[in-house]
Protein backbone atom coordinates (compact mmCIF):
# COMPACT_ATOMS: atom_id res chain seq x y z
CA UNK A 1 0.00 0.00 0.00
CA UNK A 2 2.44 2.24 1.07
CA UNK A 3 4.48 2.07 -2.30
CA UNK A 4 1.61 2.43 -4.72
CA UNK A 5 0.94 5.49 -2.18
CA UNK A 6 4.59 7.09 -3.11
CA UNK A 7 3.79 6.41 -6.50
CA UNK A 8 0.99 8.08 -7.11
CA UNK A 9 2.68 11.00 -4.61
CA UNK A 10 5.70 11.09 -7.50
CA UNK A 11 3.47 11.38 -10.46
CA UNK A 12 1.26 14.21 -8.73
CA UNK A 13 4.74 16.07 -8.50
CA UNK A 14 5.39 15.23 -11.70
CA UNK A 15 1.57 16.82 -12.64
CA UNK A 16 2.89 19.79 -10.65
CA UNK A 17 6.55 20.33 -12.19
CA UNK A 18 4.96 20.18 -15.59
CA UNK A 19 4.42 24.44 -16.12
CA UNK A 20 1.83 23.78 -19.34
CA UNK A 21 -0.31 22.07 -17.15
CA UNK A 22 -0.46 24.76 -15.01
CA UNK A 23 0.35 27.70 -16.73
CA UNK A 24 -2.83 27.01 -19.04
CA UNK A 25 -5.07 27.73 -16.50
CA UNK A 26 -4.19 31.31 -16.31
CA UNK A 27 -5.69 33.44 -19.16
CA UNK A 28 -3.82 36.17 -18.17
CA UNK A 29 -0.73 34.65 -19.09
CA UNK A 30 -2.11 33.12 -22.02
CA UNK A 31 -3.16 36.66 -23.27
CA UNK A 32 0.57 37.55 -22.79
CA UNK A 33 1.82 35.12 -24.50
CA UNK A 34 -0.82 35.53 -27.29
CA UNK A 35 0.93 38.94 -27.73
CA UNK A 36 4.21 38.00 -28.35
CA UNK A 37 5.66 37.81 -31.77
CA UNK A 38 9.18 37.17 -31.36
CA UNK A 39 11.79 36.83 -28.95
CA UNK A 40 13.13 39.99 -27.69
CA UNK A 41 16.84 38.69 -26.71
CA UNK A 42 18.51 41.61 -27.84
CA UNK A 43 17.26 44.06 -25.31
CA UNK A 44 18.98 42.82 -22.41
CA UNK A 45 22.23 44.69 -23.63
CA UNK A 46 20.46 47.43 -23.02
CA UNK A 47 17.95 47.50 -20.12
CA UNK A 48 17.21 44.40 -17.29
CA UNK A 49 14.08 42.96 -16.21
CA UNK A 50 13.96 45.40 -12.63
CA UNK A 51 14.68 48.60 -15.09
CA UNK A 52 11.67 47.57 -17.37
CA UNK A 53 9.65 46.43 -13.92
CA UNK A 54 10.65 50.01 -12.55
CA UNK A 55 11.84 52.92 -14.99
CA UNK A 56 14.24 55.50 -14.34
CA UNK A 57 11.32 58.00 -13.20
CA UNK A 58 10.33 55.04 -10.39
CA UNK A 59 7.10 53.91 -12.62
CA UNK A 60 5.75 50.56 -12.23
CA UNK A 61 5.41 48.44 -15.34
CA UNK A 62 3.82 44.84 -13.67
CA UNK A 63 2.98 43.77 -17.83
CA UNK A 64 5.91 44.61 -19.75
CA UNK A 65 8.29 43.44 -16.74
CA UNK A 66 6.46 39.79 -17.22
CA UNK A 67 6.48 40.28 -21.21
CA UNK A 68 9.62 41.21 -21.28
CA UNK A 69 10.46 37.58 -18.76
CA UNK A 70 8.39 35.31 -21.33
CA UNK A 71 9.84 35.98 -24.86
CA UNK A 72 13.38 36.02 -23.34
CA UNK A 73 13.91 32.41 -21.52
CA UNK A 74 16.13 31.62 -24.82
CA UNK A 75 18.72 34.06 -24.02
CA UNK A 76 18.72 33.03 -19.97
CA UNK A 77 19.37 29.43 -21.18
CA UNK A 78 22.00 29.98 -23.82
CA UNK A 79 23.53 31.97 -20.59
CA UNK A 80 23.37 29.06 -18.02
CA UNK A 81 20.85 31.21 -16.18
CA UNK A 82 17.87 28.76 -16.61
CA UNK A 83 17.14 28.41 -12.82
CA UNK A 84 17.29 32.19 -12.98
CA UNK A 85 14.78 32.50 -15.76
CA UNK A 86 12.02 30.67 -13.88
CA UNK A 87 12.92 32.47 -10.54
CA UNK A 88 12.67 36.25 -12.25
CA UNK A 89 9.43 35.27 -14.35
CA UNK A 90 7.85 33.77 -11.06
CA UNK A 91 8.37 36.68 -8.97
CA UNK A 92 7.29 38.49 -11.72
CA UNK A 93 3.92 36.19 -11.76
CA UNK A 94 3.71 37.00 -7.89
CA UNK A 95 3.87 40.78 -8.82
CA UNK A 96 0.75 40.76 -10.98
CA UNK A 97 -1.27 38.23 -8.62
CA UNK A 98 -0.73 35.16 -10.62
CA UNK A 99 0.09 32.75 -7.58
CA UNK A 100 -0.41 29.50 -9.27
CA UNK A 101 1.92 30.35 -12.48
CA UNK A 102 4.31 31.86 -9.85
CA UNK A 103 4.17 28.07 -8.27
CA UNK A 104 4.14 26.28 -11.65
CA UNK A 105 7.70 28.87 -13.10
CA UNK A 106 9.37 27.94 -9.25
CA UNK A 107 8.52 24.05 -9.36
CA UNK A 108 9.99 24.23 -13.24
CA UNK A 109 13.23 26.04 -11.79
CA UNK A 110 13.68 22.86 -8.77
CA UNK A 111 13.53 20.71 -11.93
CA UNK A 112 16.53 22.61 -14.16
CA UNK A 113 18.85 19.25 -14.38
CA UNK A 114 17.23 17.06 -12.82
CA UNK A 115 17.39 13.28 -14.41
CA UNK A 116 16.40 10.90 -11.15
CA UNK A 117 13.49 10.57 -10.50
CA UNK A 118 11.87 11.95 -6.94
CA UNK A 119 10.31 9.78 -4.79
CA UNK A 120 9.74 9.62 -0.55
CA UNK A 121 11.80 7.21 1.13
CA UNK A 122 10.16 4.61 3.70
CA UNK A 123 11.91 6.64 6.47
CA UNK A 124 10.21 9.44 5.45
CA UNK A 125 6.86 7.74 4.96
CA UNK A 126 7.17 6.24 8.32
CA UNK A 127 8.15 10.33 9.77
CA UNK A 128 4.56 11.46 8.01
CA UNK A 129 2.91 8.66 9.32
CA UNK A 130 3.67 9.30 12.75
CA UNK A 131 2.13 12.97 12.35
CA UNK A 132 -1.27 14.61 13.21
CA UNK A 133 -2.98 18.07 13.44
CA UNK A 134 -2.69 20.56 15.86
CA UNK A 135 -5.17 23.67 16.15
CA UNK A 136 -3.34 26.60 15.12
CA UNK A 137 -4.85 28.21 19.08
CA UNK A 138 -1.52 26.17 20.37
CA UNK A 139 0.57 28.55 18.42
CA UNK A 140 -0.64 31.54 19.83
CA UNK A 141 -0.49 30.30 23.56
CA UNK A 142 3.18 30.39 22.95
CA UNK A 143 3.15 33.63 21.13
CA UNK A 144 2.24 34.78 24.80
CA UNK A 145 5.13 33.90 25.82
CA UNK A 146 7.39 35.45 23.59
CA UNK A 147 8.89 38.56 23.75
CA UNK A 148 10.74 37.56 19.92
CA UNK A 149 8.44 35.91 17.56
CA UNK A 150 10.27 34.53 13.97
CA UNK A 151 7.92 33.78 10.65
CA UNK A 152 9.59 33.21 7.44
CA UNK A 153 8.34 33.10 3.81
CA UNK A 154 8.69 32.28 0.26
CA UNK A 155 9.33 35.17 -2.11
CA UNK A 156 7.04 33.94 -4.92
CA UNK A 157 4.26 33.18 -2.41
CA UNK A 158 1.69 35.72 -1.42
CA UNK A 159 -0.28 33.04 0.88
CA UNK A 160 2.65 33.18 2.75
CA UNK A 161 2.29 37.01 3.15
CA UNK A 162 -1.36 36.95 3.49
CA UNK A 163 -1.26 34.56 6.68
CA UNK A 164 1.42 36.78 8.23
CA UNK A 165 -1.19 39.38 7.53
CA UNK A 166 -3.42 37.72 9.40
CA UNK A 167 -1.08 37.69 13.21
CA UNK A 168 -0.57 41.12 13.24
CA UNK A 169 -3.76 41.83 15.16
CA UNK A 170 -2.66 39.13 17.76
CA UNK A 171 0.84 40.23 18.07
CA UNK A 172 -0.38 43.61 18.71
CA UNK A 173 -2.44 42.72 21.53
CA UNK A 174 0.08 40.93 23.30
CA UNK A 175 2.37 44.05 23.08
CA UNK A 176 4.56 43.69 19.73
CA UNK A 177 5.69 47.13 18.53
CA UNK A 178 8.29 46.41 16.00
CA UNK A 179 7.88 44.57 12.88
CA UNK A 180 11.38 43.88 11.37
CA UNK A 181 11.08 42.50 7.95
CA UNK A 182 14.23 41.24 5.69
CA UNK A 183 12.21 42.90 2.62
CA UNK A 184 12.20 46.42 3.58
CA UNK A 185 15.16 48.03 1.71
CA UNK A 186 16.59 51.07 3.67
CA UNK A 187 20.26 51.32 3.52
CA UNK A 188 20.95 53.37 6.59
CA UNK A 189 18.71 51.01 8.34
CA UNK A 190 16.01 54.01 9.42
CA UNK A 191 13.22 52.86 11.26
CA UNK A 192 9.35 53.38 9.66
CA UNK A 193 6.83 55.14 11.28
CA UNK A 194 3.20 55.76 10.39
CA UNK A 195 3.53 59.31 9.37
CA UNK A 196 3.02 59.69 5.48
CA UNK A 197 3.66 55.79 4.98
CA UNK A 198 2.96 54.92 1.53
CA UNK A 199 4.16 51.85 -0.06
CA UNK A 200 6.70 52.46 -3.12
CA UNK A 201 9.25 50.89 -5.20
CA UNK A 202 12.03 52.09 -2.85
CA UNK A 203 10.12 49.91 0.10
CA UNK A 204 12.09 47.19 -1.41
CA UNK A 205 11.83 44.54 -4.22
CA UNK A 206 9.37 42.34 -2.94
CA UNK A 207 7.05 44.76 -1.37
CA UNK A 208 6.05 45.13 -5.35
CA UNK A 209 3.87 41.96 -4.87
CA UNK A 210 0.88 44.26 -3.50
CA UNK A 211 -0.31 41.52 -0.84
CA UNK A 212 3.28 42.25 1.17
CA UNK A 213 2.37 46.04 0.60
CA UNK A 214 -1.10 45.27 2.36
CA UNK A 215 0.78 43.63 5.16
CA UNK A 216 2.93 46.65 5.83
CA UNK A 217 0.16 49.00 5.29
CA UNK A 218 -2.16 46.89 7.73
CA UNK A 219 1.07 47.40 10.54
CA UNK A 220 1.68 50.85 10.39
CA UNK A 221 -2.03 51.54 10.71
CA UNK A 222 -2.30 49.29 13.72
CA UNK A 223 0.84 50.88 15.17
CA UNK A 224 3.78 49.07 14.85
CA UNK A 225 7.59 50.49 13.66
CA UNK A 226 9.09 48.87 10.20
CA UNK A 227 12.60 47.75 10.87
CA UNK A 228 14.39 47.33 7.91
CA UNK A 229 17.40 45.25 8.82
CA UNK A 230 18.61 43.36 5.61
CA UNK A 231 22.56 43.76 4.94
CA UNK A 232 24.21 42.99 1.21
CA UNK A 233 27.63 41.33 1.82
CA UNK A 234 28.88 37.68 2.10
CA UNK A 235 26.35 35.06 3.84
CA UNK A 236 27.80 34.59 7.10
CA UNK A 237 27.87 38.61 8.08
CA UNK A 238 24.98 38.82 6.16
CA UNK A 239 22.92 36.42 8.93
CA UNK A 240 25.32 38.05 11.69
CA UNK A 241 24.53 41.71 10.73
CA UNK A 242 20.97 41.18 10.27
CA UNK A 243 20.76 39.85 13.94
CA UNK A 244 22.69 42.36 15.08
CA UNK A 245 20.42 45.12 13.63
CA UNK A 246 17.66 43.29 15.23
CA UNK A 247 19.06 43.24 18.56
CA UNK A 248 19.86 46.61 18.22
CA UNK A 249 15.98 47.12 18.81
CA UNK A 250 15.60 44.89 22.03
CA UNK A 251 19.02 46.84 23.23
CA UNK A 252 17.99 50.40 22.91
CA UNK A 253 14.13 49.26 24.11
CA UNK A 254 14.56 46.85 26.86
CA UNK A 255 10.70 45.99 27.16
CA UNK A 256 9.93 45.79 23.66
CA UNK A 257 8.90 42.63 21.85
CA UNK A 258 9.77 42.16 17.59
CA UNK A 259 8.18 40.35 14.79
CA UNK A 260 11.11 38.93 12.54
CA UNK A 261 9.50 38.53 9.24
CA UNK A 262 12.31 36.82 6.91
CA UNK A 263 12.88 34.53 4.26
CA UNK A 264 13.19 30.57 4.03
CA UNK A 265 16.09 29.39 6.61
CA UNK A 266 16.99 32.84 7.68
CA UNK A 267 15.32 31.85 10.84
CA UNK A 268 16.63 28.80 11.99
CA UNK A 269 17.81 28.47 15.79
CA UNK A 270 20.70 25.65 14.80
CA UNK A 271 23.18 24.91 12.43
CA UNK A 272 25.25 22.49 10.36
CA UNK A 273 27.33 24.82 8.29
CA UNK A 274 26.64 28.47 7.71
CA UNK A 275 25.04 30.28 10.78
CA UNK A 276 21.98 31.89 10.26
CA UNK A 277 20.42 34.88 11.66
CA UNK A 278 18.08 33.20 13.69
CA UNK A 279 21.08 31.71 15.64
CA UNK A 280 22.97 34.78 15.92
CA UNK A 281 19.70 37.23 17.25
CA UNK A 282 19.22 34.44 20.10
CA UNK A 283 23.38 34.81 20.65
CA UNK A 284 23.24 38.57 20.81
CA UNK A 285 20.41 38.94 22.52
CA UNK A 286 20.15 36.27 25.01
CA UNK A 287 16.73 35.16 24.36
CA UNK A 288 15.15 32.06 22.68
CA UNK A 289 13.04 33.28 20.11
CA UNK A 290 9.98 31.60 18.67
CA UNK A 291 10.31 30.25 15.58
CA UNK A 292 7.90 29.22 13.13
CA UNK A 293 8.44 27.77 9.77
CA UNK A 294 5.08 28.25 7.70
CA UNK A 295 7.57 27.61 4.05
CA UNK A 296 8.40 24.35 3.66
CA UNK A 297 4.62 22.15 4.45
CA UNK A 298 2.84 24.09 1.71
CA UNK A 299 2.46 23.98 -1.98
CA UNK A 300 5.00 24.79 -4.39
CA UNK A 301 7.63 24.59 -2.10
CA UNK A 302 10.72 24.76 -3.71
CA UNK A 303 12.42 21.72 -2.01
CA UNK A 304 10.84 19.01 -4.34
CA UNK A 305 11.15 15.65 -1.66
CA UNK A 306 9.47 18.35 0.96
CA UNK A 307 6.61 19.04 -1.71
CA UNK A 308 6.16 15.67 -1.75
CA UNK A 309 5.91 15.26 2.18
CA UNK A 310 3.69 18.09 1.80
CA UNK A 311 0.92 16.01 -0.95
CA UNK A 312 1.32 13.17 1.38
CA UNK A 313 0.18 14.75 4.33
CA UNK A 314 -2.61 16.85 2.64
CA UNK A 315 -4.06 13.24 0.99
CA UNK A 316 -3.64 11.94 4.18
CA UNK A 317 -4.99 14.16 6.57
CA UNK A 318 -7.20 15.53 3.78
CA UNK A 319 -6.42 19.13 5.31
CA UNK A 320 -8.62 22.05 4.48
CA UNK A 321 -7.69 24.70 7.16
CA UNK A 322 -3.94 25.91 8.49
CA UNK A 323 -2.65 23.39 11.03
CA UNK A 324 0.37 23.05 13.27
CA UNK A 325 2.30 19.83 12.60
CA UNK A 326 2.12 17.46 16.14
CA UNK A 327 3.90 14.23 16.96
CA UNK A 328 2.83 12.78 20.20
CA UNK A 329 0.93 15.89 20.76
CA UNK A 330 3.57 18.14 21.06
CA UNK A 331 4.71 20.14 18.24
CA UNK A 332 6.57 18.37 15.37
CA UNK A 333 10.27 19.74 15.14
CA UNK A 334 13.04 17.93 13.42
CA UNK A 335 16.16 18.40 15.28
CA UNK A 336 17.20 18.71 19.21
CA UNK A 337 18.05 21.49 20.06
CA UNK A 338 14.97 22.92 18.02
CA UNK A 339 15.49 24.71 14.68
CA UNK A 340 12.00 25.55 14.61
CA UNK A 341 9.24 25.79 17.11
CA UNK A 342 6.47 25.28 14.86
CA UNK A 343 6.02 23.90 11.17
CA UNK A 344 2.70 24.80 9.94
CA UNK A 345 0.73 23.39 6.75
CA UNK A 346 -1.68 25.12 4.90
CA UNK A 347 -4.27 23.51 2.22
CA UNK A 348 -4.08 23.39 -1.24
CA UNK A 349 -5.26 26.10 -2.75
CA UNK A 350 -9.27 27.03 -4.23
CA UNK A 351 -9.92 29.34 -6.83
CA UNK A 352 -12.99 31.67 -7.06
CA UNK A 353 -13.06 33.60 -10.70
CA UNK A 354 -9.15 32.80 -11.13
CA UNK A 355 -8.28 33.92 -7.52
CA UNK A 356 -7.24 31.87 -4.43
CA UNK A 357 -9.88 31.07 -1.67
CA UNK A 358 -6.52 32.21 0.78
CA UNK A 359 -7.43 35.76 0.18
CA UNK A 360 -10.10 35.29 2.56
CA UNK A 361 -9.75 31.99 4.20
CA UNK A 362 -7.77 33.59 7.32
CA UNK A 363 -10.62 35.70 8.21
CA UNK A 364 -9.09 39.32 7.05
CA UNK A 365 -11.75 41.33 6.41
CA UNK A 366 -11.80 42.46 3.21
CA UNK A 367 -14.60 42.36 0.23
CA UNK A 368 -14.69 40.91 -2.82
CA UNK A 369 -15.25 43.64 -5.49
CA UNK A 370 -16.51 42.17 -9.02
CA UNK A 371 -15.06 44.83 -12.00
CA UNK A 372 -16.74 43.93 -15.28
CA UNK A 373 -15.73 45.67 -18.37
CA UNK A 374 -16.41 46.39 -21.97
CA UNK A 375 -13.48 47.02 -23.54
CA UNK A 376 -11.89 44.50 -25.18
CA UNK A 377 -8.23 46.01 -25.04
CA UNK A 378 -8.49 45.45 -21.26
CA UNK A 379 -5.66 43.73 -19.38
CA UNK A 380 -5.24 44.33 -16.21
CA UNK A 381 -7.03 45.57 -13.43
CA UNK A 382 -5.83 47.36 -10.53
CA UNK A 383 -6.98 48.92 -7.10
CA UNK A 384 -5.11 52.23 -5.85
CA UNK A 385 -6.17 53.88 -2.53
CA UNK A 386 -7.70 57.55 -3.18
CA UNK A 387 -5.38 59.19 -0.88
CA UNK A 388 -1.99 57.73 -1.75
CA UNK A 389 -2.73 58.51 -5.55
CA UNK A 390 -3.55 62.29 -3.67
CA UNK A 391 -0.69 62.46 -2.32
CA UNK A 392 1.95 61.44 -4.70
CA UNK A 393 0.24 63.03 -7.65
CA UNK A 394 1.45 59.95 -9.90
CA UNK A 395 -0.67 56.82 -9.74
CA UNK A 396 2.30 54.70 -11.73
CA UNK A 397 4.97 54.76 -8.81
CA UNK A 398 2.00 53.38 -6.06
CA UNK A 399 1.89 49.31 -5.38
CA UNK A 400 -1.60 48.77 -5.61
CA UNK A 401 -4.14 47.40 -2.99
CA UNK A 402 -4.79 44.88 -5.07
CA UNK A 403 -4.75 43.51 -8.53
CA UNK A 404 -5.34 41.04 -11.08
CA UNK A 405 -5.23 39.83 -14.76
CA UNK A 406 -7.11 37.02 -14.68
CA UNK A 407 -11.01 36.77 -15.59
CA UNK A 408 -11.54 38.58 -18.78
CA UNK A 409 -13.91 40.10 -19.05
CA UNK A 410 -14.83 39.93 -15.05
CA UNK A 411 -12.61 40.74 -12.39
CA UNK A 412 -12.69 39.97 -8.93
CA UNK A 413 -10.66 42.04 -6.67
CA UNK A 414 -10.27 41.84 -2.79
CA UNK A 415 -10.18 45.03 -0.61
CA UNK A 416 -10.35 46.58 2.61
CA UNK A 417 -12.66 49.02 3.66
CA UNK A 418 -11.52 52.85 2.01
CA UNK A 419 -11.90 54.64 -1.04
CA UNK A 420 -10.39 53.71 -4.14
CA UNK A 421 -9.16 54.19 -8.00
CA UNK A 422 -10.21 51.44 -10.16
CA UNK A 423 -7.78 51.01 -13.04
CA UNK A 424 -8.04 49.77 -16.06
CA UNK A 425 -4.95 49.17 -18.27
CA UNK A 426 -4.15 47.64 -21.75
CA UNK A 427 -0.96 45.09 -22.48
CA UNK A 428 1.04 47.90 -23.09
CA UNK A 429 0.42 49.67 -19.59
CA UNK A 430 -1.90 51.99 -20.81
CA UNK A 431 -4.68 53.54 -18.80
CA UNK A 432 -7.80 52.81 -20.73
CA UNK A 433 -10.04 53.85 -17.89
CA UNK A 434 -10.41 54.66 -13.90
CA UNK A 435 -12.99 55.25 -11.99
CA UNK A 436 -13.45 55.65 -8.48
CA UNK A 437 -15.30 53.35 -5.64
CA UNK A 438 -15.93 53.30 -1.88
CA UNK A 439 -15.58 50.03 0.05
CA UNK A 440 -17.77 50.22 2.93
């Protein structure tokens, strides 16, 4: 039983790792791909993907940025740069709202190379056996306790950033002022405050996706401070001088608790080789911090033997809500002393008119706004708050509340309360036409 179980497990991945599969299911994409005649290989001498994604005037361009990915995976893989290809054009998918080609471009990257096949071992069968469900309530309890809370991410998934989203509330109950977040880009390290926040291309790189915008906009209105605390230099003083900026917080604020939002291992408490930050911030600081790792137990994961765990436990457990991994009914952790408190698993994901059901599923309240339209040129369509677009006087350089380019000719967007610009643009970036609505 348990081997025609991996088998069918392997060929699911296989299902998974094959991007036409996936990719097809996006018209958005398939309109972009509609519109390209020819590859454009010779442009890259003069401008990059991030200078057609942002211009020299700091303008967003979410469609030509993605364009420009798709007709150019020729020249990436006469340069080596295959991996790199799928990695740019799946952020790029995240950027627009396109989670599940952002999953299918990141599973095809894993699978640059690769010529053995992928299958769980009976050790590993026998670890997912012995696992149950835990009620994600136990998490909290120990976010009580915890004066240093660590969540990490993926970059190309906004589920990820939606959840964290979702704890903000909590941690702001229980006294969390300070949100420090590897993705803010500040280079003298400058704290954030709410005064005149508004979400821009010089936020940082992958605050572009506009659900990581939301969840910086949704702190600063509650009341936290944005620590920017990522470091460009070699990996080990890159983990070392992230923790140290980190600690620099707890130091100056003895009574203060943080929220470490980072990426992948970044948080780990332990080590085999390189040190990472999580280690060094509970060395410089003197405090065990909480760690939870929501990454690796959810879909599209870009470790291919832990997507498969993943499939196997969702088939097995048939999961439809976030858990916490158990074993024995304690949490699940895989090494002694821990490297992370808490693995978490979320459910596959659900579309409703070419979005995911996650949007919602958490409980944030936001509504679902249907935009129909009736011209055919239409692309993409985009929610900008009122009184950013006010302020700045130029819609192009704001991330947008939301956004999507999926559901031609209806499209469903999800948004908070507040007043809005609706925007609709062409495949060349083109404002074709705006109009304003109120979320109440």
């Amino acid at each position: 039983m348990r081997r025609f179980f991996t088998c069918h497990i392997h060929l699911l991945l296989l299902f998974l790792l094959n991007s036409t599969s996936v990719l097809a299911q996006s018209t958005g994409l398939q309109r972009l791909y509609a519109s390209i005649s020819a590859p454009i290989d010779s442009t890259f001498s003069k401008k990059t993907y991030r200078e057609i994604l942002i211009n020299s005037n700091g303008e967003i361009d979410y469609i030509s940025s993605l364009k420009f990915q798709l007709a150019n995976k020729s020249f990436y893989n006469t340069q080596g740069r295959l991996r790199d290809y799928y990695y740019d054009t799946g952020i790029a998918a995240t950027f627009i709202g396109d989670s599940r080609s952002a999953i299918a471009f990141f599973d095809s990257s894993e699978n640059v190379g690769r010529t053995k096949k992928i299958e769980l071992s009976e050790a590993s069968i026998k670890r997912y056996d012995s696992l149950a469900l835990g009620n994600i309530n136990q998490l909290y309890a120990s976010i009580d306790t915890s004066k240093i809370v660590m969540l990490n991410e993926s970059h190309h998934k906004s589920l990820n950033r939606v959840f964290a989203y979702t704890l903000l509330d909590y941690l702001y109950k229980k006294g969390f002022r300070y949100l420090a977040a590897e993705a803010l880009h500040n280079p003298t390290n400058q704290y954030i405050h709410r005064a005149n926040f508004i979400p821009s291309p010089s936020l940082g790189y992958y605050a572009l996706d506009p659900m990581l915008s939301e969840f910086f906009r949704y702190a600063i209105q509650l009341g936290f401070t944005l620590v920017p605390y990522e470091f460009v230099g070699d990996m080990i003083d890159r983990e070392a001088m992230q923790a140290h900026t980190i600690s620099n917080v707890l130091l100056k604020n003895p009574n203060s608790k943080v929220f470490v939002y980072a990426g992948y291992g970044h948080i780990e408490k332990t080590f085999d080789e390189l040190k990472p930050m999580g280690y060094f911030l509970k060395l410089f600081t003197g405090i065990e911090p909480l760690s939870i790792n929501q990454q690796q137990y959810t879909e599209g994961n870009t470790n291919s033997v832990a997507q498969l765990g993943y499939h196997y436990l969702v088939q097995r457990h048939n999961i439809k809500k976030t858990a916490i991994l158990l074993k024995n009914g304690q949490p699940f952790y895989r090494n002694k002393p821990k490297t992370y408190d808490f693995y978490l698993i979320h459910p596959p994901t659900i579309t409703d008119k070419a979005r995911p059901d996650w949007i919602q599923a958490f409980g944030i309240s936001k509504e679902k706004v249907v935009v129909s339209t009736f011209k055919e040129n239409c692309f993409l369509v985009q929610a900008y708050y009122q009184k950013e677009v006010k302020k700045t006087k130029n819609i192009h350089s704001l991330i947008p509340a939301d956004q999507t380019y999926d559901g031609f000719p209806t499209y469903t967007l999800y948004l908070p309360k507040g007043k809005f610009i609706i925007v609709q643009r062409d495949i060349q970036n083109n404002i074709i036409h705006q109009e304003n609505l109120t979320v109440k």
